[in-house]
PDB file of N, CA and C in Angstrom:
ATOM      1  N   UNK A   1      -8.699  18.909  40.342  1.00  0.00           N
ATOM      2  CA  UNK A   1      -7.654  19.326  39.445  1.00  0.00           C
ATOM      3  C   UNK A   1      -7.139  18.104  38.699  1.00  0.00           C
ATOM      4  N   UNK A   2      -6.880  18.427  37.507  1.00  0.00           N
ATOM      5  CA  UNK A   2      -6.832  17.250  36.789  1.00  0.00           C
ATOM      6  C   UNK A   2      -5.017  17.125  36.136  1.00  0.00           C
ATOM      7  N   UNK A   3      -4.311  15.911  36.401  1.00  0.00           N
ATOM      8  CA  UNK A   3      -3.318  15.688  36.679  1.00  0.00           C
ATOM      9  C   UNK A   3      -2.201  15.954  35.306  1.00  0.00           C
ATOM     10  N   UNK A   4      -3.326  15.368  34.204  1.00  0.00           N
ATOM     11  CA  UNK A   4      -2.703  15.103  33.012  1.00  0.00           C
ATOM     12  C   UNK A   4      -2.450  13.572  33.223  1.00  0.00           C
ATOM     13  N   UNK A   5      -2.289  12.870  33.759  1.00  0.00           N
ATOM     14  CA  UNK A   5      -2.174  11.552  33.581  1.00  0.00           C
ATOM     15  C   UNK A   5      -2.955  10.750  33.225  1.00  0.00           C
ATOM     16  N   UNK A   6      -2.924   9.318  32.521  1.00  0.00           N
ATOM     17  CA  UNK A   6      -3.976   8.737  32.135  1.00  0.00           C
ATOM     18  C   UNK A   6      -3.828   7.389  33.400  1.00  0.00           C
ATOM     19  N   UNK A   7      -4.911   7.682  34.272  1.00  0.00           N
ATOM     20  CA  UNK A   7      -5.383   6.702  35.738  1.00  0.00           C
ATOM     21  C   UNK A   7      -5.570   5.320  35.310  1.00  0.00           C
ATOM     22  N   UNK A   8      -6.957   5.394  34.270  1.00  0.00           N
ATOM     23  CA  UNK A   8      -7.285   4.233  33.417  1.00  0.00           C
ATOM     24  C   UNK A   8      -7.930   4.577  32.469  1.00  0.00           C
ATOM     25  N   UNK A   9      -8.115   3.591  31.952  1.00  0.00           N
ATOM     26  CA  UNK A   9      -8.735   3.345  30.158  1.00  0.00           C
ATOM     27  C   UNK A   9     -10.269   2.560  30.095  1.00  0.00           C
ATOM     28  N   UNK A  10     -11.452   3.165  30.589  1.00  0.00           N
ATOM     29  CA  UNK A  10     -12.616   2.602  30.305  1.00  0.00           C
ATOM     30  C   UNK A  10     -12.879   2.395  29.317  1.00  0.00           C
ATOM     31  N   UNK A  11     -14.462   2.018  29.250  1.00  0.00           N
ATOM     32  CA  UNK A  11     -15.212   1.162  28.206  1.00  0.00           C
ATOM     33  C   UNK A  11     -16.225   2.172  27.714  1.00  0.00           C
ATOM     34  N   UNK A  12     -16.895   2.533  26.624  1.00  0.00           N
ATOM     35  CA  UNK A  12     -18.113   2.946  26.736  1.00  0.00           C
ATOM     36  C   UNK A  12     -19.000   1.675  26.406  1.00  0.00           C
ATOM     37  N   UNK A  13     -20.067   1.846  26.993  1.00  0.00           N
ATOM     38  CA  UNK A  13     -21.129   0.934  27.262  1.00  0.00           C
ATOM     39  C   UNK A  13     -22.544   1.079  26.515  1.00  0.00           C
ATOM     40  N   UNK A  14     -22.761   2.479  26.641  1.00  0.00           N
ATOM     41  CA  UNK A  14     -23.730   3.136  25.477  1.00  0.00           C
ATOM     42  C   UNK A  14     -23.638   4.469  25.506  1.00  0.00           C
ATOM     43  N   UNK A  15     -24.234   5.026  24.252  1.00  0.00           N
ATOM     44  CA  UNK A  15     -23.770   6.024  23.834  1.00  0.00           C
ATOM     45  C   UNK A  15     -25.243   6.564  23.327  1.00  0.00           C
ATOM     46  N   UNK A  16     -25.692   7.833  23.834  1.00  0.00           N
ATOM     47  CA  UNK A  16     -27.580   8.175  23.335  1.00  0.00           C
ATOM     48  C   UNK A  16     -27.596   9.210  23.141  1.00  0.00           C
ATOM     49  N   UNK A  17     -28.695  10.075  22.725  1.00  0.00           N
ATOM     50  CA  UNK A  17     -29.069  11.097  22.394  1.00  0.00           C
ATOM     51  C   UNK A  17     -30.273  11.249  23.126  1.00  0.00           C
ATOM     52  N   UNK A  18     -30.012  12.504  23.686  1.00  0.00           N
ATOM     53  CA  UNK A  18     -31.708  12.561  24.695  1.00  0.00           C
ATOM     54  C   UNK A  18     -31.895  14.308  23.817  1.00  0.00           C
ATOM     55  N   UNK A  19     -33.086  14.654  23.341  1.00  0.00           N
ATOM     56  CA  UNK A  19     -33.252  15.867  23.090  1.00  0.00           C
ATOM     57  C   UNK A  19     -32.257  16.715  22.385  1.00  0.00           C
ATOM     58  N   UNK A  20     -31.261  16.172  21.435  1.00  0.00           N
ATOM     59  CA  UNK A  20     -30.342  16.578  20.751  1.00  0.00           C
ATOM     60  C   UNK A  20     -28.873  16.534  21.667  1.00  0.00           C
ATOM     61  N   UNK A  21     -28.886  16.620  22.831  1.00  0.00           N
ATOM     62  CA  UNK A  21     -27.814  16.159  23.101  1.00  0.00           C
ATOM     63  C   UNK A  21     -27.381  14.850  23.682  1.00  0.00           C
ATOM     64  N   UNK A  22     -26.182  14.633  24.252  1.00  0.00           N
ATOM     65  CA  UNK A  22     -25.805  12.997  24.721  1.00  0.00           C
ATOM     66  C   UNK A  22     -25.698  12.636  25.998  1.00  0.00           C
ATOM     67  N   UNK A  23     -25.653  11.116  26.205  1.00  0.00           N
ATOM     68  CA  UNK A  23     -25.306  10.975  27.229  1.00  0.00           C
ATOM     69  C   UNK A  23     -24.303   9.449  26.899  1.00  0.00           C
ATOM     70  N   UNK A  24     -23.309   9.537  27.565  1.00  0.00           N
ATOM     71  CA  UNK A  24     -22.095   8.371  27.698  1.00  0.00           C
ATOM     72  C   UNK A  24     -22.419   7.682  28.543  1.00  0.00           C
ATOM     73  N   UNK A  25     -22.124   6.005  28.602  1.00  0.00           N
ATOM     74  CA  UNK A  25     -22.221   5.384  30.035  1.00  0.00           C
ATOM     75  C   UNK A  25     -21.636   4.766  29.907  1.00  0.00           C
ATOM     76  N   UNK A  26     -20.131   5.042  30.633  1.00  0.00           N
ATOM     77  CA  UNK A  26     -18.590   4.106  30.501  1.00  0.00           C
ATOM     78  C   UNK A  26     -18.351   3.373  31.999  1.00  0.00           C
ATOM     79  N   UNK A  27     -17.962   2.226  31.207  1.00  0.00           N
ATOM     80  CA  UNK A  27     -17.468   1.578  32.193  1.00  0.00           C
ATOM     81  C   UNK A  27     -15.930   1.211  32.613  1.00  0.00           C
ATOM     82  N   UNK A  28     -15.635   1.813  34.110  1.00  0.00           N
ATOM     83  CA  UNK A  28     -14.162   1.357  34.614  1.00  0.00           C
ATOM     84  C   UNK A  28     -14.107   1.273  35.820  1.00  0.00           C
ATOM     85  N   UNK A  29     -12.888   0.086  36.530  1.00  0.00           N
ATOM     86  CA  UNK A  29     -13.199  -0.192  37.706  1.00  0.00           C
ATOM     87  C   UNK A  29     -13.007   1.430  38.726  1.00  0.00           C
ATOM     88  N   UNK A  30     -12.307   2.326  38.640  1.00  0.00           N
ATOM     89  CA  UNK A  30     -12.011   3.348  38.815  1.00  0.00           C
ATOM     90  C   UNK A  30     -13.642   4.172  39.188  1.00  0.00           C
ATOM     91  N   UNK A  31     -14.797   3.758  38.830  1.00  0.00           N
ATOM     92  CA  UNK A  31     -15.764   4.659  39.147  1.00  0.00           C
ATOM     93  C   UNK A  31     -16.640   4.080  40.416  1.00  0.00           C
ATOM     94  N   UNK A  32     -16.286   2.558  40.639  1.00  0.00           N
ATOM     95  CA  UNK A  32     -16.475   2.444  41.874  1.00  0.00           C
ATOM     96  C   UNK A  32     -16.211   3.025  42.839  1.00  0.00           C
ATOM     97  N   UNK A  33     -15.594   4.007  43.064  1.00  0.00           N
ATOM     98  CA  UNK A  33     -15.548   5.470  43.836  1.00  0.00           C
ATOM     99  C   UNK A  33     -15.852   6.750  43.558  1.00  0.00           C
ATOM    100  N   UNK A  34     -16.541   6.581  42.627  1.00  0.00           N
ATOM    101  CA  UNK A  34     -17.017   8.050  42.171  1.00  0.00           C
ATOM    102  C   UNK A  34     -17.975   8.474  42.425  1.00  0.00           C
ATOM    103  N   UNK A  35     -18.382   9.911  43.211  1.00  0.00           N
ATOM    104  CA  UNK A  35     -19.338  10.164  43.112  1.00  0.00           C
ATOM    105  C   UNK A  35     -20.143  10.951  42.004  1.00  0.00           C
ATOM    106  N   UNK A  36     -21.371  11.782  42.383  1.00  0.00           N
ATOM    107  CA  UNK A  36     -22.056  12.335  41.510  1.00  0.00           C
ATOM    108  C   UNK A  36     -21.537  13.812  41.544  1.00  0.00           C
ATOM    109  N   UNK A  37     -21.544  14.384  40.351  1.00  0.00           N
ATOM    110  CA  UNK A  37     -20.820  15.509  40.186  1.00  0.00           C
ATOM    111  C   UNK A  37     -19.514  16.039  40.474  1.00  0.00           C
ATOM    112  N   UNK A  38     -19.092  14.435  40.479  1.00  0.00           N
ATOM    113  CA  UNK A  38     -17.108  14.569  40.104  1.00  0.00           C
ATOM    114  C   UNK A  38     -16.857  14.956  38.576  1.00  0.00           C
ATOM    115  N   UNK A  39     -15.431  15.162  38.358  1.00  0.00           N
ATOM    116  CA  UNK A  39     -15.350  15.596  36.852  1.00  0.00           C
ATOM    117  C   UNK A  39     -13.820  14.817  36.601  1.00  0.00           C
ATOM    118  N   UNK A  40     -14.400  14.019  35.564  1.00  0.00           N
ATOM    119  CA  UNK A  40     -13.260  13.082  34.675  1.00  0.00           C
ATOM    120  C   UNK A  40     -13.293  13.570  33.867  1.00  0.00           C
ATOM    121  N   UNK A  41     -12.004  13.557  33.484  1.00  0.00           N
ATOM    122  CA  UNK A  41     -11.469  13.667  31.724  1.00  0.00           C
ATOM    123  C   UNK A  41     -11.748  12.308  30.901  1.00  0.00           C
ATOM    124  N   UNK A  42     -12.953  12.876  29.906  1.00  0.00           N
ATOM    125  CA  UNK A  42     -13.011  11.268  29.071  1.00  0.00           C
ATOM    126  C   UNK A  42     -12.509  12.103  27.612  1.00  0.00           C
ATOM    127  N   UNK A  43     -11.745  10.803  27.058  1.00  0.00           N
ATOM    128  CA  UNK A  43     -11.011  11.395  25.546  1.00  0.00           C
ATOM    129  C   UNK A  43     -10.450  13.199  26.062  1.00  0.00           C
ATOM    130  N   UNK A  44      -9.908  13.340  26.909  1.00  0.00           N
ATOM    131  CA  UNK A  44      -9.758  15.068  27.208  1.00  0.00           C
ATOM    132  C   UNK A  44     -10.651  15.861  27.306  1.00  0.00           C
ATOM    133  N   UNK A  45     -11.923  15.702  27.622  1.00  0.00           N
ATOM    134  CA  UNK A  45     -12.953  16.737  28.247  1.00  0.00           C
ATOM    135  C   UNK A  45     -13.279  16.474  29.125  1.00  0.00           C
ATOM    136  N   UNK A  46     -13.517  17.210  29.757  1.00  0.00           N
ATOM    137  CA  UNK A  46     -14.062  17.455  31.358  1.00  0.00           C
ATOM    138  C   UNK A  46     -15.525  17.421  31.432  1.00  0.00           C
ATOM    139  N   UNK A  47     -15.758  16.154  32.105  1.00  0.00           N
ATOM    140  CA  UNK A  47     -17.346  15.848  32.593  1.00  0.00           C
ATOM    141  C   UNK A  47     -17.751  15.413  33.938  1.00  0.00           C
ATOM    142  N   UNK A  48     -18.861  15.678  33.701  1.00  0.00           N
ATOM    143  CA  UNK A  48     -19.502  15.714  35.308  1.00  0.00           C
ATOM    144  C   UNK A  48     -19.993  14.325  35.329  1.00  0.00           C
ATOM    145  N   UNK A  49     -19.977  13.713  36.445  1.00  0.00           N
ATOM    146  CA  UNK A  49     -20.434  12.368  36.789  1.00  0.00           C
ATOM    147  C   UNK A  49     -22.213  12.642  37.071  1.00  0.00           C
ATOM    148  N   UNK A  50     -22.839  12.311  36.144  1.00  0.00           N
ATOM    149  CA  UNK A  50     -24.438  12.367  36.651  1.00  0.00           C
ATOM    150  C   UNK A  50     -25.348  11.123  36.798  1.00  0.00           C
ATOM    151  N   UNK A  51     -24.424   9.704  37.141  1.00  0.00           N
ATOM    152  CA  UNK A  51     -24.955   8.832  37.327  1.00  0.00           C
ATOM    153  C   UNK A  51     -23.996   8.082  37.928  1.00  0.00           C
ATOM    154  N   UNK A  52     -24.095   6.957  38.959  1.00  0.00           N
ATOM    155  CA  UNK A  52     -22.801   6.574  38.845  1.00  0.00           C
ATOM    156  C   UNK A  52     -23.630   4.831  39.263  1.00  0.00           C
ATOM    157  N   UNK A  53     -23.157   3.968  38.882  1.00  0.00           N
ATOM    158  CA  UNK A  53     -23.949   2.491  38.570  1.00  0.00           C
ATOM    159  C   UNK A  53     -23.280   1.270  38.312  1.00  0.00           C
ATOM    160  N   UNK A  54     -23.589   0.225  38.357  1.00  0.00           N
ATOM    161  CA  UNK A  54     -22.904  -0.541  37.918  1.00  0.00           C
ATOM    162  C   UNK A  54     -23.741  -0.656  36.267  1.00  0.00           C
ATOM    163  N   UNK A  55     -23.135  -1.836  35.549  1.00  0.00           N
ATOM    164  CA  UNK A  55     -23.511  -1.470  34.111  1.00  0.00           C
ATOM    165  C   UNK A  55     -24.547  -2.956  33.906  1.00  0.00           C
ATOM    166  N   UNK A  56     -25.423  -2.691  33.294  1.00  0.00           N
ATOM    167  CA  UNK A  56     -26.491  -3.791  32.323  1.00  0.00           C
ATOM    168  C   UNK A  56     -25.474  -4.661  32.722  1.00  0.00           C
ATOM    169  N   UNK A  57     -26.297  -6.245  33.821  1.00  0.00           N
ATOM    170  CA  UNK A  57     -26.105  -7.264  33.739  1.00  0.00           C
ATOM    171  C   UNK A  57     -24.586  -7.737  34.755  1.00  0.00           C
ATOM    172  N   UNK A  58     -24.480  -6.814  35.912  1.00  0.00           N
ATOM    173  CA  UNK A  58     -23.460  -6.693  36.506  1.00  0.00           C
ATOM    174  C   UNK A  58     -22.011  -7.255  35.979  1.00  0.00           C
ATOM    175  N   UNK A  59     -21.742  -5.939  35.232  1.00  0.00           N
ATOM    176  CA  UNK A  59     -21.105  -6.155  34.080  1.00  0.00           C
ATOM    177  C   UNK A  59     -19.491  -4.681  34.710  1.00  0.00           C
ATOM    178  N   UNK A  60     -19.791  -4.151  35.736  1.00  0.00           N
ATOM    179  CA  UNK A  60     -19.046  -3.546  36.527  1.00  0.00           C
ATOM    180  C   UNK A  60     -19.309  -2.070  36.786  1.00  0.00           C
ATOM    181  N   UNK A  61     -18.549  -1.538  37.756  1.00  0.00           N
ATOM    182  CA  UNK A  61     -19.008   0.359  37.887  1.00  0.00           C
ATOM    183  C   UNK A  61     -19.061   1.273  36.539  1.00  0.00           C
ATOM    184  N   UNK A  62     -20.079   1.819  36.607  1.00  0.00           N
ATOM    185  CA  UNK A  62     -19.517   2.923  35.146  1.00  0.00           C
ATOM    186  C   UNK A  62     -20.279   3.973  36.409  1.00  0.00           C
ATOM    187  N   UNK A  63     -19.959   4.781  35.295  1.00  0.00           N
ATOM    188  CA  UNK A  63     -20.538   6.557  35.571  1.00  0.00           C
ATOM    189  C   UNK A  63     -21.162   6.917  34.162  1.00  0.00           C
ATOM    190  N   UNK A  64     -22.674   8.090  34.524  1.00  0.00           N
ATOM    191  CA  UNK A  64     -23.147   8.169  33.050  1.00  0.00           C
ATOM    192  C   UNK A  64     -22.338   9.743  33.338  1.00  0.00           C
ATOM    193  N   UNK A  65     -22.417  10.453  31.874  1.00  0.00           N
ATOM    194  CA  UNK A  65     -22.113  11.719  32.048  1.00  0.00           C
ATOM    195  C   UNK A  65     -23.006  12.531  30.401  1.00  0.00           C
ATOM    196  N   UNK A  66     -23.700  13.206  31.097  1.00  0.00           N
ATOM    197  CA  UNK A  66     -24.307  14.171  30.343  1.00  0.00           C
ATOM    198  C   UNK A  66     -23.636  15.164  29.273  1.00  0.00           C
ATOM    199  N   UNK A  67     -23.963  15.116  27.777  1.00  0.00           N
ATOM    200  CA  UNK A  67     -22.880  15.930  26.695  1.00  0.00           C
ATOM    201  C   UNK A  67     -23.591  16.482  25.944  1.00  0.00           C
ATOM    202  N   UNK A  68     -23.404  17.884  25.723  1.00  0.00           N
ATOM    203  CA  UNK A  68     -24.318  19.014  25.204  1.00  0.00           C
ATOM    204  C   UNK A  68     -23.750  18.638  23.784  1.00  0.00           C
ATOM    205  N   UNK A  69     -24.568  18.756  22.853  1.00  0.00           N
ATOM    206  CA  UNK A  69     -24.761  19.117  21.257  1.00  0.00           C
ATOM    207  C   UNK A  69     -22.976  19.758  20.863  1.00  0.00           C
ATOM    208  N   UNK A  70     -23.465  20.647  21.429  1.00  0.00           N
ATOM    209  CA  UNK A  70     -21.734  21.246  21.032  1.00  0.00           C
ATOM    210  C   UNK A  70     -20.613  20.848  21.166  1.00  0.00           C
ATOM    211  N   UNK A  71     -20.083  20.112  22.602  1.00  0.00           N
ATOM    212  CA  UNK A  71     -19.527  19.205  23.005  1.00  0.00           C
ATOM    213  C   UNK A  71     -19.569  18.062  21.800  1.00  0.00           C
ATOM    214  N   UNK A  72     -20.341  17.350  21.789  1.00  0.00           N
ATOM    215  CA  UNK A  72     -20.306  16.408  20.736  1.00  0.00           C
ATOM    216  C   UNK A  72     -20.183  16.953  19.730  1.00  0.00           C
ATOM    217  N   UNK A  73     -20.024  17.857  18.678  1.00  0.00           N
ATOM    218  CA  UNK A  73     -19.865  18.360  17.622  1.00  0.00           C
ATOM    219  C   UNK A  73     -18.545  18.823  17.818  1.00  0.00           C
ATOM    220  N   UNK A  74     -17.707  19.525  18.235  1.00  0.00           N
ATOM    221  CA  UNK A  74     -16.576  20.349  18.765  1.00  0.00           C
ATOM    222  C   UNK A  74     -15.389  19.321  19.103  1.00  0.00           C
ATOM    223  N   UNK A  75     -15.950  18.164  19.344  1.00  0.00           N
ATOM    224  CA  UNK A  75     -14.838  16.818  20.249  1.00  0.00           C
ATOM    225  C   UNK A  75     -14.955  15.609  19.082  1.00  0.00           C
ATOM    226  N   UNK A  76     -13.954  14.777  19.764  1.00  0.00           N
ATOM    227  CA  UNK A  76     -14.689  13.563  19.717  1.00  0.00           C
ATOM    228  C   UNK A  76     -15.678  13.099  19.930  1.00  0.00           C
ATOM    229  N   UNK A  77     -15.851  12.653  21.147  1.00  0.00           N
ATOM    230  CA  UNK A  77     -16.816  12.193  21.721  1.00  0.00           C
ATOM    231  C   UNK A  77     -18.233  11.858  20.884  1.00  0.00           C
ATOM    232  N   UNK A  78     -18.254  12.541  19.974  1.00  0.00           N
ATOM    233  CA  UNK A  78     -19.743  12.494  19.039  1.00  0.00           C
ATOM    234  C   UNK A  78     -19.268  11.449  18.377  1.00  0.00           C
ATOM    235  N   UNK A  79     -18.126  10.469  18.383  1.00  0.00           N
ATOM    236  CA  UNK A  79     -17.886   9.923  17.093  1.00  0.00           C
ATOM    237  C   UNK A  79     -17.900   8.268  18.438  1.00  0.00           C
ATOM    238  N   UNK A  80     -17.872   8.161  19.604  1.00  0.00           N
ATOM    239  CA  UNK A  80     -17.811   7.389  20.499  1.00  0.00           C
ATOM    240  C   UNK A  80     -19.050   6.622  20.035  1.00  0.00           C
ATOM    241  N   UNK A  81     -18.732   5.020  20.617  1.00  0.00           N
ATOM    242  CA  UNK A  81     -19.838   4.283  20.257  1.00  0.00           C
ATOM    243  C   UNK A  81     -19.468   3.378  21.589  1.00  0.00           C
ATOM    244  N   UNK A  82     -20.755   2.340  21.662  1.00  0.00           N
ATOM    245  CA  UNK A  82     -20.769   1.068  22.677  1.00  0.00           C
ATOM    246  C   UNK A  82     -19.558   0.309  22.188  1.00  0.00           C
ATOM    247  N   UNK A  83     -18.803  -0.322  22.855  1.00  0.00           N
ATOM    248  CA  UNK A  83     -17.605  -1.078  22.964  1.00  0.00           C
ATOM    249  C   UNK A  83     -16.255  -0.540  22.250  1.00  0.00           C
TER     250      UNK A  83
END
């Protein structure tokens, strides 16, 4: 259940397109506890954790999260970039 509060403020790290839709890979110290198929609010949508890693060049925890076409069209998120 999601609180409404803002916990912390990650990074995105990269930002792709696999088969028309996306995938995010943000980084915050906050995902060093995350597992796979938790659900964060990034920019206010609700996503599923489908990776969870540290980032290119031990550079700290991120989580990737998988984003359908629509999602990215419908949100922000389509407009998200690396750094």
């Amino acid at each position: 259940m999601f609180t409404g509060l803002v916990q912390e403020v990650g990074e995105v790290v990269a930002s792709e397109t696999r088969q028309g839709d996306g995938r995010l890979l943000v980084r915050a110290p906050m995902f060093a506890k995350r597992a796979l198929g938790e659900s964060v609010a990034v920019s206010g949508v609700c996503l599923t954790v489908t990776a969870a890693d540290d980032a290119p060049g031990d550079a700290g925890p991120c989580a990737a999260f998988d984003v359908s076409l629509e999602t990215l069209a419908q949100t922000t998120l389509g407009d998200l970039a690396a750094g």
